[in-house]
C-alpha atoms as a PDB file:
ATOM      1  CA  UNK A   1     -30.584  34.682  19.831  1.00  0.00           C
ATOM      2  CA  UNK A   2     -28.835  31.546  18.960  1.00  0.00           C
ATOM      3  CA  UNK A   3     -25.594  32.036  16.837  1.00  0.00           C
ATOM      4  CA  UNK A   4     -25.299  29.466  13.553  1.00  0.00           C
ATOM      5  CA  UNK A   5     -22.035  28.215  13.735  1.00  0.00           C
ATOM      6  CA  UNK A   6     -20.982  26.895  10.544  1.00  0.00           C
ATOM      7  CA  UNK A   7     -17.788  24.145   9.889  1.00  0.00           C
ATOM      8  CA  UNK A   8     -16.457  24.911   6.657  1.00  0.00           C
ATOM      9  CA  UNK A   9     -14.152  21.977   5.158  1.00  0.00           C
ATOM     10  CA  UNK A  10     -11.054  22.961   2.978  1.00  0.00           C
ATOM     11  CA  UNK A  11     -12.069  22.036  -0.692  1.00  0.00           C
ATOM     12  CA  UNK A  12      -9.362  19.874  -1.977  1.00  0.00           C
ATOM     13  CA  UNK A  13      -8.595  20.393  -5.845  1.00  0.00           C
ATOM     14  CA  UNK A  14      -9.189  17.641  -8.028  1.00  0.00           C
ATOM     15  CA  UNK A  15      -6.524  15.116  -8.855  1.00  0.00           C
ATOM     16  CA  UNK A  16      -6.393  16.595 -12.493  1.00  0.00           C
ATOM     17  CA  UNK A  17      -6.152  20.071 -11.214  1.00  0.00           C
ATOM     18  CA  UNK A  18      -2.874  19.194  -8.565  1.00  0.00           C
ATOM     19  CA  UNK A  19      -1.043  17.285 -11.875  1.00  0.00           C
ATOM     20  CA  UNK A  20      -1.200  19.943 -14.064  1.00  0.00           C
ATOM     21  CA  UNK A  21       0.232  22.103 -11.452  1.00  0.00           C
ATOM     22  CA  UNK A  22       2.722  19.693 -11.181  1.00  0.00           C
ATOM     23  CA  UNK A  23       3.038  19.976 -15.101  1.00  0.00           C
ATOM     24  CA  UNK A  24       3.452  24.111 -14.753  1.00  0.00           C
ATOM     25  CA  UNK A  25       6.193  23.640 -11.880  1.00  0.00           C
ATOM     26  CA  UNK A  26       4.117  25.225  -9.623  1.00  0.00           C
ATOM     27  CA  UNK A  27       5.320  24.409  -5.727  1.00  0.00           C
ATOM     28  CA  UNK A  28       2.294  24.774  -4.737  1.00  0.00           C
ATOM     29  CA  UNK A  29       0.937  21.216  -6.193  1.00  0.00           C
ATOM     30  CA  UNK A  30       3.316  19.659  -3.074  1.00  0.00           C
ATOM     31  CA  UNK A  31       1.230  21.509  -0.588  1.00  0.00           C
ATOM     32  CA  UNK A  32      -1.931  20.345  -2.449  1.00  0.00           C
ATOM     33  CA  UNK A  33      -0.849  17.244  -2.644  1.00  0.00           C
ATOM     34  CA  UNK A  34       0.119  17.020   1.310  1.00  0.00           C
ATOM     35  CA  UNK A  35      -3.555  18.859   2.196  1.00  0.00           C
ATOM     36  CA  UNK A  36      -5.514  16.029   0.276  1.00  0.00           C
ATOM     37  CA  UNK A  37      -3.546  12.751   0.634  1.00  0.00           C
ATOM     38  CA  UNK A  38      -0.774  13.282   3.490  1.00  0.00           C
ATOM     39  CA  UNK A  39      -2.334  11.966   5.942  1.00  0.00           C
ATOM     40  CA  UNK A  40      -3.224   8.638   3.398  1.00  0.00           C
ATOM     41  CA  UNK A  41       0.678   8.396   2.952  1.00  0.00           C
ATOM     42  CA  UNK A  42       1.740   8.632   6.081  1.00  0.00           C
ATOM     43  CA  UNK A  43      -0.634   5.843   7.327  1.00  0.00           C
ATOM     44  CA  UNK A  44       0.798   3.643   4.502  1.00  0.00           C
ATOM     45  CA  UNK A  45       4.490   4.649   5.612  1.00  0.00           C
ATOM     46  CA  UNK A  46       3.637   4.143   9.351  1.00  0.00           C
ATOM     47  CA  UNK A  47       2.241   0.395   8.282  1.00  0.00           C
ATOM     48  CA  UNK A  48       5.909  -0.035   7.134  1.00  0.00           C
ATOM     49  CA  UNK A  49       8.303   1.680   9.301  1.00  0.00           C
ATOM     50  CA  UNK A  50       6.640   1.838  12.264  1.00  0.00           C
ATOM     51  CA  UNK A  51       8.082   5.580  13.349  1.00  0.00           C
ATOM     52  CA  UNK A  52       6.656   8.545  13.151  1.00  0.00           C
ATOM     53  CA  UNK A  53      10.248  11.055  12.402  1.00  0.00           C
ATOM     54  CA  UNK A  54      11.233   8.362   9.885  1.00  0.00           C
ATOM     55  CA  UNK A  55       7.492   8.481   8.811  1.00  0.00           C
ATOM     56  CA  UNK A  56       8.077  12.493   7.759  1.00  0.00           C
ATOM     57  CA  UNK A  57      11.177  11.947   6.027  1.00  0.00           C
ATOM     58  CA  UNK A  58       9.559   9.476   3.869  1.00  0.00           C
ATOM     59  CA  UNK A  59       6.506  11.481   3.480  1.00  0.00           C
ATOM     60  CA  UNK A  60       8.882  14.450   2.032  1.00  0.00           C
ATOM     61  CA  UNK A  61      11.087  11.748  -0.187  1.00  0.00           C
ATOM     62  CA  UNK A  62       7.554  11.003  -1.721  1.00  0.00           C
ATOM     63  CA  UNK A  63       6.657  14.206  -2.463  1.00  0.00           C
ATOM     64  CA  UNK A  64      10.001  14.633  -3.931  1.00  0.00           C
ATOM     65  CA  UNK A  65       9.678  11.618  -5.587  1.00  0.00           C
ATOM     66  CA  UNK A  66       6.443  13.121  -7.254  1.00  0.00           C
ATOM     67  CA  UNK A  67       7.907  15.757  -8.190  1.00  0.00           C
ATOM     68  CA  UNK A  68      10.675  14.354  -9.906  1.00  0.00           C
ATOM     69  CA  UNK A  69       8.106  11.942 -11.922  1.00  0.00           C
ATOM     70  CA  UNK A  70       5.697  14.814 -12.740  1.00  0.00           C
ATOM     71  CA  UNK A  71       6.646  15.776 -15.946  1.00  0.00           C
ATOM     72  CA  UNK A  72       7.111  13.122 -17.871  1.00  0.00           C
ATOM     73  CA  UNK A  73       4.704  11.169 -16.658  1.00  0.00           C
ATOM     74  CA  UNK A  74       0.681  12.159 -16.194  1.00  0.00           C
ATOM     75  CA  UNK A  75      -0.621   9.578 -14.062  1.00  0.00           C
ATOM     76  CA  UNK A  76      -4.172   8.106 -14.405  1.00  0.00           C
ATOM     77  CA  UNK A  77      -5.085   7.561 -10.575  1.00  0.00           C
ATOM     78  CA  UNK A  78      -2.798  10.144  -8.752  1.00  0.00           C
ATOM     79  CA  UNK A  79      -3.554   8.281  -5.310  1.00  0.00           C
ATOM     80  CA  UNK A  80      -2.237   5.098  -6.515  1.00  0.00           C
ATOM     81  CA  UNK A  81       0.910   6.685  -8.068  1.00  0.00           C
ATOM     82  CA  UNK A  82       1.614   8.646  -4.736  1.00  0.00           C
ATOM     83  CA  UNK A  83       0.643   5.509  -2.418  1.00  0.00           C
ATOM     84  CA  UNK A  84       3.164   3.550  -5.254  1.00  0.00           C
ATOM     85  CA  UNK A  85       6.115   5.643  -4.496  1.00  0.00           C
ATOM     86  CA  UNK A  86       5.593   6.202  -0.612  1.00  0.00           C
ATOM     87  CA  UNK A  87       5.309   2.353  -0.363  1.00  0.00           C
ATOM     88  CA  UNK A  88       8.769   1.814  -1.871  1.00  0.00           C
ATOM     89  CA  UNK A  89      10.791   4.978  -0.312  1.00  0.00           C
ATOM     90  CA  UNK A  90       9.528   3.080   2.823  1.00  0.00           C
ATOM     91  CA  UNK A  91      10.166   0.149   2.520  1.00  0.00           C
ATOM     92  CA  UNK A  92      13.854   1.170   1.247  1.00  0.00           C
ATOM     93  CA  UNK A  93      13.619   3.194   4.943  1.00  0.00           C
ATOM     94  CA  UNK A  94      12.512  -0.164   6.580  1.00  0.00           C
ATOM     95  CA  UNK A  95      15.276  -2.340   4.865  1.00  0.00           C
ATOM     96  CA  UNK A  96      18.187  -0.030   6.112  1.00  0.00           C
ATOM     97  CA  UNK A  97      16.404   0.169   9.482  1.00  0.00           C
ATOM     98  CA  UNK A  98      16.305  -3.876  10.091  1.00  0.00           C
ATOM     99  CA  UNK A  99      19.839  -4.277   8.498  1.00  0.00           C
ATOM    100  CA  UNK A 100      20.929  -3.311  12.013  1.00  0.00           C
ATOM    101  CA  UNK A 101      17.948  -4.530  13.928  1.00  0.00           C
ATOM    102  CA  UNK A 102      14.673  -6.377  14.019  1.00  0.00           C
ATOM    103  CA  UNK A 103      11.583  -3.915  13.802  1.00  0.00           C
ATOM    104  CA  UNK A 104       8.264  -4.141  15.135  1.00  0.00           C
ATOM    105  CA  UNK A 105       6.435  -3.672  11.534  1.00  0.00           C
ATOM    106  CA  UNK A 106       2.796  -4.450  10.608  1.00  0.00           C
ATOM    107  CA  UNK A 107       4.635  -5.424   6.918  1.00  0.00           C
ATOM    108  CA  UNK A 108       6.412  -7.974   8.693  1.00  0.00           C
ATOM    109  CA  UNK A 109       3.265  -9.213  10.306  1.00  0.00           C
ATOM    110  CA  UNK A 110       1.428  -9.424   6.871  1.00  0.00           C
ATOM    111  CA  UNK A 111       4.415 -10.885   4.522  1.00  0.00           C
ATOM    112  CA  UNK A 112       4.503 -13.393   7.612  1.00  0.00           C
ATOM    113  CA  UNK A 113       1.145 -14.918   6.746  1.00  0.00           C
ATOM    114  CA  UNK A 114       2.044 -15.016   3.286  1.00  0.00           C
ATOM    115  CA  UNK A 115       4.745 -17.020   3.628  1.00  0.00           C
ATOM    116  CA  UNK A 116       2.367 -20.200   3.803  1.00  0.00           C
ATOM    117  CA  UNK A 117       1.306 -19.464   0.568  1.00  0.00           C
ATOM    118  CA  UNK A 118       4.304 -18.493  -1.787  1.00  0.00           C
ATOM    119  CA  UNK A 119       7.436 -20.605  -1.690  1.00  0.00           C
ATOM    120  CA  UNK A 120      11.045 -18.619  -1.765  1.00  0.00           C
ATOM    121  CA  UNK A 121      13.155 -21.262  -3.643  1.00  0.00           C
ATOM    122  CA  UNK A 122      16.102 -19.756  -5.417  1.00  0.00           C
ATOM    123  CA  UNK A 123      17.033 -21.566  -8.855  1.00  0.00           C
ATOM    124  CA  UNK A 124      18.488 -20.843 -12.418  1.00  0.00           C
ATOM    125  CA  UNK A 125      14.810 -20.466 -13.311  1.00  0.00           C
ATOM    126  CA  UNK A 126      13.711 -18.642 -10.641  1.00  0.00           C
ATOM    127  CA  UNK A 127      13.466 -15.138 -13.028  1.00  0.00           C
ATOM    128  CA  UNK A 128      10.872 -16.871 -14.770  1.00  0.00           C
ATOM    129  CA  UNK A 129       9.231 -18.127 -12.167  1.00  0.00           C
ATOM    130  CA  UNK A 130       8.880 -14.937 -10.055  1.00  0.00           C
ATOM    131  CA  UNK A 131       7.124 -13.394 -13.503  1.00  0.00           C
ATOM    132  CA  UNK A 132       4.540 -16.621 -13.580  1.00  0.00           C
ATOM    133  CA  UNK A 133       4.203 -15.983 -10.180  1.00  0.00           C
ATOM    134  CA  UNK A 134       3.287 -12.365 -10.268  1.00  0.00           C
ATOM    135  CA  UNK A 135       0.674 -13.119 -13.365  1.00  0.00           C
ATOM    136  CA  UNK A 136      -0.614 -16.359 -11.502  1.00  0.00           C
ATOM    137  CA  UNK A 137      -1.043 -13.505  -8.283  1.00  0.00           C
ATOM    138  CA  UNK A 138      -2.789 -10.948 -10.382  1.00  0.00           C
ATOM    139  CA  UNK A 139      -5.137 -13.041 -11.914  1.00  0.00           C
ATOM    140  CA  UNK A 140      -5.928 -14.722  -8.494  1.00  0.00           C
ATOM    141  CA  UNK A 141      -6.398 -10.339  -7.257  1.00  0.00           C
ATOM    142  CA  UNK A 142      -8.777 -10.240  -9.760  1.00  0.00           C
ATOM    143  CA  UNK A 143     -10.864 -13.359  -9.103  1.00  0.00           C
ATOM    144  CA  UNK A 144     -11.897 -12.044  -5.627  1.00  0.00           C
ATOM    145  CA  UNK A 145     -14.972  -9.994  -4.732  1.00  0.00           C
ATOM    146  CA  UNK A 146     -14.700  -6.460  -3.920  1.00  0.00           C
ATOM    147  CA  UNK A 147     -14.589  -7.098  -0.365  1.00  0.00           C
ATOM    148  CA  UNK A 148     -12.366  -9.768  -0.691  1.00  0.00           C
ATOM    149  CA  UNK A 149      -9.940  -7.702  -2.603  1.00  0.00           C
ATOM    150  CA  UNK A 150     -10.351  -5.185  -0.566  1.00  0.00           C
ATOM    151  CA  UNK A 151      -9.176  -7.067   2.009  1.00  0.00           C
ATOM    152  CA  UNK A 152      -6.106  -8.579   0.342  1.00  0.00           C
ATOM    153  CA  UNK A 153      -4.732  -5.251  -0.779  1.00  0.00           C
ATOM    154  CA  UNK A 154      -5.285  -3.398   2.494  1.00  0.00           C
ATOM    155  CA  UNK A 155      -3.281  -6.213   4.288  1.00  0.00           C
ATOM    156  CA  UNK A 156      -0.800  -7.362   1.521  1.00  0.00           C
ATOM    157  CA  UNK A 157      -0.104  -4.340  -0.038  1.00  0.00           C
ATOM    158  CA  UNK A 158      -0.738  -1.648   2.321  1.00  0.00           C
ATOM    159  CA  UNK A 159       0.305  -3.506   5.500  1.00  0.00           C
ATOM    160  CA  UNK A 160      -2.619  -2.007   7.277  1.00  0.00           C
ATOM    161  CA  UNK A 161      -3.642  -3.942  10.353  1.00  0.00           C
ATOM    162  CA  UNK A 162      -6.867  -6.114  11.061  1.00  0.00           C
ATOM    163  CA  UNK A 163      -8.494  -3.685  13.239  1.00  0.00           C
ATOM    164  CA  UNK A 164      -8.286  -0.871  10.838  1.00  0.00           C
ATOM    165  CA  UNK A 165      -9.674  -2.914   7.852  1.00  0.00           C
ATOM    166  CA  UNK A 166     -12.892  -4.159  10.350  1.00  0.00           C
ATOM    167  CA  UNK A 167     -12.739  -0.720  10.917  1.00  0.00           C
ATOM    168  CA  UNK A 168     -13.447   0.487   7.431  1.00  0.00           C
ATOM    169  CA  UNK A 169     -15.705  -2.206   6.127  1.00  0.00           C
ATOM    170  CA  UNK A 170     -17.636  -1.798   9.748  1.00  0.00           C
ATOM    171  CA  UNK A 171     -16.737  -5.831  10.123  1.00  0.00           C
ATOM    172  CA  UNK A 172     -15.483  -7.879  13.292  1.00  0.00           C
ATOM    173  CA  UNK A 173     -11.870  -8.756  12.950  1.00  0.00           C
ATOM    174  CA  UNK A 174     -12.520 -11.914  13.252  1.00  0.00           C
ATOM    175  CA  UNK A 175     -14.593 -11.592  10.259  1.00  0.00           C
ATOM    176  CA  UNK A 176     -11.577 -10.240   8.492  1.00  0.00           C
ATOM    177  CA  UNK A 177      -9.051 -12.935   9.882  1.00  0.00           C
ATOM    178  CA  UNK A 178     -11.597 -15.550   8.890  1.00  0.00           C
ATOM    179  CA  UNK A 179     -11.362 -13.695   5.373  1.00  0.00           C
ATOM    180  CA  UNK A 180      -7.957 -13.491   4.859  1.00  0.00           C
ATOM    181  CA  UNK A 181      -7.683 -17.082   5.840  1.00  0.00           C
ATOM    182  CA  UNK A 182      -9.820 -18.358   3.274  1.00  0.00           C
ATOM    183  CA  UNK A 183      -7.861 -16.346   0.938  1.00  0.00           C
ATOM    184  CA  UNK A 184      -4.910 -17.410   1.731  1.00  0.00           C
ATOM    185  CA  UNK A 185      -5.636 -21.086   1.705  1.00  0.00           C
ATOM    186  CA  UNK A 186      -7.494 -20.831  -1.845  1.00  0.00           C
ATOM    187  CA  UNK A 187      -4.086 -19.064  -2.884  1.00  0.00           C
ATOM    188  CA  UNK A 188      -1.910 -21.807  -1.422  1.00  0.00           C
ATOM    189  CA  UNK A 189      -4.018 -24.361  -3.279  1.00  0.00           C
ATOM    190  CA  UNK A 190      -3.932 -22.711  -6.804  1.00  0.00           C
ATOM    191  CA  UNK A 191      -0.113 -22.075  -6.100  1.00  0.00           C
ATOM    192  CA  UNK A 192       0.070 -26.072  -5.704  1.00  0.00           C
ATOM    193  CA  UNK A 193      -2.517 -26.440  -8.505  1.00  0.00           C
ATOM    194  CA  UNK A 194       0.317 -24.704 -10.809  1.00  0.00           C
ATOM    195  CA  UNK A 195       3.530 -26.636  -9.847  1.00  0.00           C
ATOM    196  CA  UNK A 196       4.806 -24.205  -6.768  1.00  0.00           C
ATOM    197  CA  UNK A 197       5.198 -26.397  -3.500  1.00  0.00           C
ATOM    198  CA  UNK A 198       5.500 -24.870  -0.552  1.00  0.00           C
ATOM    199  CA  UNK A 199       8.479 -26.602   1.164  1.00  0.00           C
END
Protein backbone atom coordinates (compact mmCIF):
# COMPACT_ATOMS: atom_id res chain seq x y z
CA UNK A 1 0.00 0.00 0.00
CA UNK A 2 0.99 3.38 -1.12
CA UNK A 3 1.70 5.90 1.78
CA UNK A 4 -0.10 9.64 1.27
CA UNK A 5 2.47 11.92 1.97
CA UNK A 6 1.11 15.17 2.76
CA UNK A 7 3.22 18.88 2.61
CA UNK A 8 1.78 20.95 5.15
CA UNK A 9 2.69 24.84 4.72
CA UNK A 10 3.20 27.01 7.94
CA UNK A 11 0.02 29.29 8.14
CA UNK A 12 1.27 32.75 8.42
CA UNK A 13 -0.99 35.09 10.72
CA UNK A 14 -2.61 37.86 9.18
CA UNK A 15 -1.02 41.26 8.99
CA UNK A 16 -3.67 42.54 11.59
CA UNK A 17 -3.03 39.66 13.85
CA UNK A 18 1.24 40.25 13.88
CA UNK A 19 0.42 44.33 14.68
CA UNK A 20 -1.56 43.84 17.46
CA UNK A 21 1.02 41.60 18.83
CA UNK A 22 3.24 44.20 18.21
CA UNK A 23 0.67 46.49 20.12
CA UNK A 24 0.70 43.83 23.33
CA UNK A 25 4.70 43.77 23.29
CA UNK A 26 4.64 40.40 22.52
CA UNK A 27 8.33 39.20 21.02
CA UNK A 28 6.87 36.91 19.32
CA UNK A 29 5.33 39.40 16.49
CA UNK A 30 9.38 39.70 15.34
CA UNK A 31 9.45 36.03 14.68
CA UNK A 32 6.07 36.34 12.86
CA UNK A 33 7.06 38.97 11.16
CA UNK A 34 10.56 37.24 9.96
CA UNK A 35 8.39 33.75 9.08
CA UNK A 36 6.01 35.75 6.65
CA UNK A 37 8.04 38.60 5.07
CA UNK A 38 11.92 37.92 5.81
CA UNK A 39 12.72 36.55 3.04
CA UNK A 40 10.71 39.76 1.05
CA UNK A 41 13.16 42.08 3.09
CA UNK A 42 16.07 40.59 2.60
CA UNK A 43 15.63 40.48 -1.24
CA UNK A 44 14.91 44.27 -1.05
CA UNK A 45 18.15 44.76 1.21
CA UNK A 46 20.25 42.45 -1.07
CA UNK A 47 18.98 44.81 -4.23
CA UNK A 48 20.79 47.55 -2.18
CA UNK A 49 23.78 46.33 -0.47
CA UNK A 50 24.69 43.66 -2.38
CA UNK A 51 26.00 41.32 0.79
CA UNK A 52 24.50 38.84 2.36
CA UNK A 53 26.18 39.42 6.44
CA UNK A 54 25.42 43.12 5.90
CA UNK A 55 22.04 41.86 4.44
CA UNK A 56 21.21 40.19 8.20
CA UNK A 57 22.23 43.08 10.09
CA UNK A 58 19.88 45.16 8.21
CA UNK A 59 17.22 42.62 8.27
CA UNK A 60 17.50 42.72 12.33
CA UNK A 61 17.81 46.85 12.31
CA UNK A 62 14.35 46.52 10.49
CA UNK A 63 12.81 44.46 12.73
CA UNK A 64 14.06 46.69 15.38
CA UNK A 65 13.03 49.45 13.57
CA UNK A 66 9.41 47.90 13.66
CA UNK A 67 9.46 47.47 16.79
CA UNK A 68 10.35 50.74 17.85
CA UNK A 69 7.43 52.23 15.46
CA UNK A 70 4.82 49.70 16.69
CA UNK A 71 3.11 51.45 19.16
CA UNK A 72 2.40 54.52 18.15
CA UNK A 73 1.81 53.88 14.93
CA UNK A 74 -0.80 51.02 13.39
CA UNK A 75 0.11 50.78 9.92
CA UNK A 76 -2.43 50.20 7.08
CA UNK A 77 -0.30 47.83 4.69
CA UNK A 78 2.26 46.21 7.14
CA UNK A 79 4.39 44.99 3.99
CA UNK A 80 4.85 48.39 2.74
CA UNK A 81 5.76 49.82 6.20
CA UNK A 82 8.36 46.93 6.76
CA UNK A 83 9.70 47.10 2.97
CA UNK A 84 9.70 51.26 3.92
CA UNK A 85 12.04 50.90 6.75
CA UNK A 86 14.35 47.99 5.39
CA UNK A 87 14.79 50.17 2.23
CA UNK A 88 16.21 53.10 4.23
CA UNK A 89 18.34 51.12 7.08
CA UNK A 90 19.90 49.87 3.76
CA UNK A 91 20.49 52.24 1.99
CA UNK A 92 22.04 54.13 5.20
CA UNK A 93 24.24 50.53 5.16
CA UNK A 94 25.03 51.17 1.41
CA UNK A 95 26.02 54.93 1.88
CA UNK A 96 28.65 54.12 4.67
CA UNK A 97 29.75 51.13 2.57
CA UNK A 98 30.61 53.32 -0.78
CA UNK A 99 32.00 56.24 1.39
CA UNK A 100 35.12 54.06 1.33
CA UNK A 101 34.54 52.26 -1.91
CA UNK A 102 32.54 51.80 -5.06
CA UNK A 103 29.93 48.85 -4.73
CA UNK A 104 28.57 46.59 -7.17
CA UNK A 105 24.70 47.53 -6.37
CA UNK A 106 21.60 46.81 -8.51
CA UNK A 107 20.40 50.52 -6.84
CA UNK A 108 23.21 51.97 -8.53
CA UNK A 109 22.30 50.28 -11.75
CA UNK A 110 18.62 51.56 -11.54
CA UNK A 111 19.23 55.34 -10.16
CA UNK A 112 21.77 55.16 -13.21
CA UNK A 113 19.00 55.02 -15.79
CA UNK A 114 17.20 57.57 -14.05
CA UNK A 115 19.58 59.97 -14.28
CA UNK A 116 18.43 60.75 -18.00
CA UNK A 117 15.31 61.68 -16.75
CA UNK A 118 15.63 63.91 -13.52
CA UNK A 119 18.15 66.73 -13.51
CA UNK A 120 20.37 67.26 -10.08
CA UNK A 121 20.85 71.09 -10.25
CA UNK A 122 21.47 72.61 -6.87
CA UNK A 123 19.92 76.26 -6.41
CA UNK A 124 18.34 78.62 -3.71
CA UNK A 125 15.09 77.12 -5.01
CA UNK A 126 15.98 73.83 -5.25
CA UNK A 127 13.70 72.88 -1.79
CA UNK A 128 10.87 73.76 -3.79
CA UNK A 129 11.71 72.23 -6.61
CA UNK A 130 12.57 68.76 -5.21
CA UNK A 131 8.72 68.96 -3.62
CA UNK A 132 7.25 69.82 -7.39
CA UNK A 133 9.34 67.23 -8.40
CA UNK A 134 8.20 64.51 -6.11
CA UNK A 135 4.28 65.56 -6.85
CA UNK A 136 5.09 65.91 -10.70
CA UNK A 137 6.71 61.96 -10.02
CA UNK A 138 3.70 60.72 -8.19
CA UNK A 139 1.23 61.83 -10.41
CA UNK A 140 3.29 60.50 -13.42
CA UNK A 141 3.30 56.72 -10.84
CA UNK A 142 -0.14 56.99 -11.03
CA UNK A 143 -0.75 57.58 -14.75
CA UNK A 144 0.82 54.18 -15.65
CA UNK A 145 -0.95 50.84 -16.06
CA UNK A 146 -0.62 48.22 -13.56
CA UNK A 147 2.04 46.57 -15.36
CA UNK A 148 3.69 49.56 -16.09
CA UNK A 149 3.78 50.55 -12.51
CA UNK A 150 4.63 47.52 -11.61
CA UNK A 151 7.49 47.78 -13.42
CA UNK A 152 8.65 51.23 -12.31
CA UNK A 153 8.41 50.42 -8.63
CA UNK A 154 10.11 47.02 -8.79
CA UNK A 155 13.11 48.74 -10.57
CA UNK A 156 13.04 52.32 -9.06
CA UNK A 157 12.06 51.65 -5.80
CA UNK A 158 12.95 48.21 -5.02
CA UNK A 159 16.14 48.03 -7.11
CA UNK A 160 15.17 44.59 -8.20
CA UNK A 161 16.86 43.51 -11.40
CA UNK A 162 15.37 42.92 -15.02
CA UNK A 163 15.47 39.28 -14.88
CA UNK A 164 13.58 38.99 -11.71
CA UNK A 165 10.76 41.40 -12.82
CA UNK A 166 10.42 39.16 -16.42
CA UNK A 167 10.51 36.69 -13.96
CA UNK A 168 7.41 37.63 -12.06
CA UNK A 169 5.24 39.04 -14.77
CA UNK A 170 6.39 35.69 -16.89
CA UNK A 171 7.78 38.50 -19.62
CA UNK A 172 11.14 38.54 -21.74
CA UNK A 173 13.53 41.06 -20.38
CA UNK A 174 13.67 42.60 -23.23
CA UNK A 175 10.07 43.16 -22.90
CA UNK A 176 10.77 44.80 -19.61
CA UNK A 177 13.85 46.94 -20.87
CA UNK A 178 11.69 47.96 -23.80
CA UNK A 179 9.15 48.97 -20.90
CA UNK A 180 11.14 50.80 -18.76
CA UNK A 181 12.46 52.66 -21.71
CA UNK A 182 9.31 53.96 -22.80
CA UNK A 183 8.79 55.01 -19.34
CA UNK A 184 11.54 56.65 -18.91
CA UNK A 185 11.46 58.68 -22.06
CA UNK A 186 7.63 59.72 -21.46
CA UNK A 187 9.06 60.85 -17.93
CA UNK A 188 11.95 62.80 -19.43
CA UNK A 189 9.48 64.52 -21.75
CA UNK A 190 6.85 65.59 -19.08
CA UNK A 191 9.94 66.62 -16.87
CA UNK A 192 10.84 69.04 -19.95
CA UNK A 193 7.10 69.68 -20.50
CA UNK A 194 7.24 71.31 -16.80
CA UNK A 195 10.40 73.54 -16.95
CA UNK A 196 13.17 70.78 -15.64
CA UNK A 197 16.01 70.44 -18.37
CA UNK A 198 18.12 67.86 -18.20
CA UNK A 199 21.62 69.40 -18.61
Amino acid sequence: MKEKIETVEKEHLSDEDIVELYWQRQERAIKETDSKYGNYLHTIAYNIVHDNLDCEECLNDTYMGTWERIPPARPSVFKVFLAKIMRNIALDRFRKNSASKRIPSELVTSLEELDECIPSESSPESEYFIKELGRLLNNFIRSLSAREEFVFVCRYYYSDKISDIARLLDMSEKTVSRDLATIRRNLRELLEKEGYKYE
